[in-house]
Protein backbone atom coordinates (compact mmCIF):
# COMPACT_ATOMS: atom_id res chain seq x y z
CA UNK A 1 0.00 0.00 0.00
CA UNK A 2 1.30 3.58 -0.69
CA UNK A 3 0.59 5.50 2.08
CA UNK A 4 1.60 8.89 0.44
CA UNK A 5 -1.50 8.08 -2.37
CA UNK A 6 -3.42 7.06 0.51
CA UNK A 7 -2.75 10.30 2.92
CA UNK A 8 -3.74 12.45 -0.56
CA UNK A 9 -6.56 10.83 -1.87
CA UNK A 10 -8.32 10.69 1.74
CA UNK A 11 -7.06 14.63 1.84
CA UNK A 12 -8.49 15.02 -1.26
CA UNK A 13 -12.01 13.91 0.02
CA UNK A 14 -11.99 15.65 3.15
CA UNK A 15 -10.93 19.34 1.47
CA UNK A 16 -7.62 19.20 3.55
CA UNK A 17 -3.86 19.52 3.81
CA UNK A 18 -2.30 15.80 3.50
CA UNK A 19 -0.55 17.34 6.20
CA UNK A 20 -3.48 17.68 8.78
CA UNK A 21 -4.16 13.75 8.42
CA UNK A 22 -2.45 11.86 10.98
CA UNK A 23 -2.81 8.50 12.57
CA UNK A 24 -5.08 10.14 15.31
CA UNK A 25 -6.91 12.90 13.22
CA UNK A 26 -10.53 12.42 13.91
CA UNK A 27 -12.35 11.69 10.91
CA UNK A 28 -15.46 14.07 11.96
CA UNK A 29 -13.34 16.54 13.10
CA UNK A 30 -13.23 17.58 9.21
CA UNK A 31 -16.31 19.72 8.46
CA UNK A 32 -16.50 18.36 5.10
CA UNK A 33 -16.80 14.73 6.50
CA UNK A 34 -20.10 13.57 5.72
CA UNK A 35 -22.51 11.27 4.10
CA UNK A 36 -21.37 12.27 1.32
CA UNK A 37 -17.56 12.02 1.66
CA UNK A 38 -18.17 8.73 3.92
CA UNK A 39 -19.48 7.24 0.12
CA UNK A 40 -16.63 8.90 -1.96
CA UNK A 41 -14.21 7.43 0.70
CA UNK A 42 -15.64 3.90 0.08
CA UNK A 43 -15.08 3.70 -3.45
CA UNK A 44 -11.62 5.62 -2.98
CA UNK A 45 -10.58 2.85 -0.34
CA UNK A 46 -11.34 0.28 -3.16
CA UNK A 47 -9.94 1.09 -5.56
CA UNK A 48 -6.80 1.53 -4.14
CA UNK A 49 -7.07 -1.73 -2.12
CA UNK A 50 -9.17 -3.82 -5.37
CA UNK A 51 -11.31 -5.02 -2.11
CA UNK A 52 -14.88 -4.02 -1.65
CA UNK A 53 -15.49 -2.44 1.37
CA UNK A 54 -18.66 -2.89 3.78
CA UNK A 55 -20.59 0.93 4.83
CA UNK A 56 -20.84 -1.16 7.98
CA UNK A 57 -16.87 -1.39 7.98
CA UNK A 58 -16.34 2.07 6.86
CA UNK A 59 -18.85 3.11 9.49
CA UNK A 60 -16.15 1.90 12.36
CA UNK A 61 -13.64 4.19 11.23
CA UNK A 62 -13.10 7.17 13.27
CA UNK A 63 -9.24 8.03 12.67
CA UNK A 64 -7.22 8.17 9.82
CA UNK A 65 -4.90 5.62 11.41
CA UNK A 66 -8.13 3.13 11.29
CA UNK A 67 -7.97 3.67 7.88
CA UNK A 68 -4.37 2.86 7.61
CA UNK A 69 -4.81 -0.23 9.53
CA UNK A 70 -7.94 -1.16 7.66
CA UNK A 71 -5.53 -0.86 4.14
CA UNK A 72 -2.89 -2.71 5.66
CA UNK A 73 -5.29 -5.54 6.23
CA UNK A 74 -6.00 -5.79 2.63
CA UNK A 75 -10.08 -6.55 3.74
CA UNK A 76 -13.17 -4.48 4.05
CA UNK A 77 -14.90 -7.23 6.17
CA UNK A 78 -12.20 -8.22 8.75
């Protein structure tokens, strides 16, 4: 996993610095973090991974370091 694509494409969805996101940013911290964004990050997290993710999995995350973990897991339903 490339973290670097990771850290910018998550930026990229919350309408922040890559440099604001780490491992214990809180996810709803980010104003822009929404229904809306929640979605966009699901298909992001996919395609980068090739998994398909659960909402219900996505739902859990509440850092950006869950969704580190959750890519370094390789699995959307683990």
């Amino acid at each position: 996993m490339d973290e670097l694509q990771l850290r910018r494409s998550v930026a990229e969805i919350l309408e922040v610095s890559p440099d604001e996101l780490n491992e214990t940013a809180e996810l709803d911290s980010f104003a822009t973090y929404d229904s809306t964004a929640s979605l966009s990050l699901m298909v992001c997290l996919s395609d980068l991974s090739g998994c398909n993710f659960e909402l219900r999995t996505l739902q859990k995350l509440r850092t950006y370091g869950d969704i580190v973990r959750l890519m370094e897991q390789g699995s959307g339903n683990g």
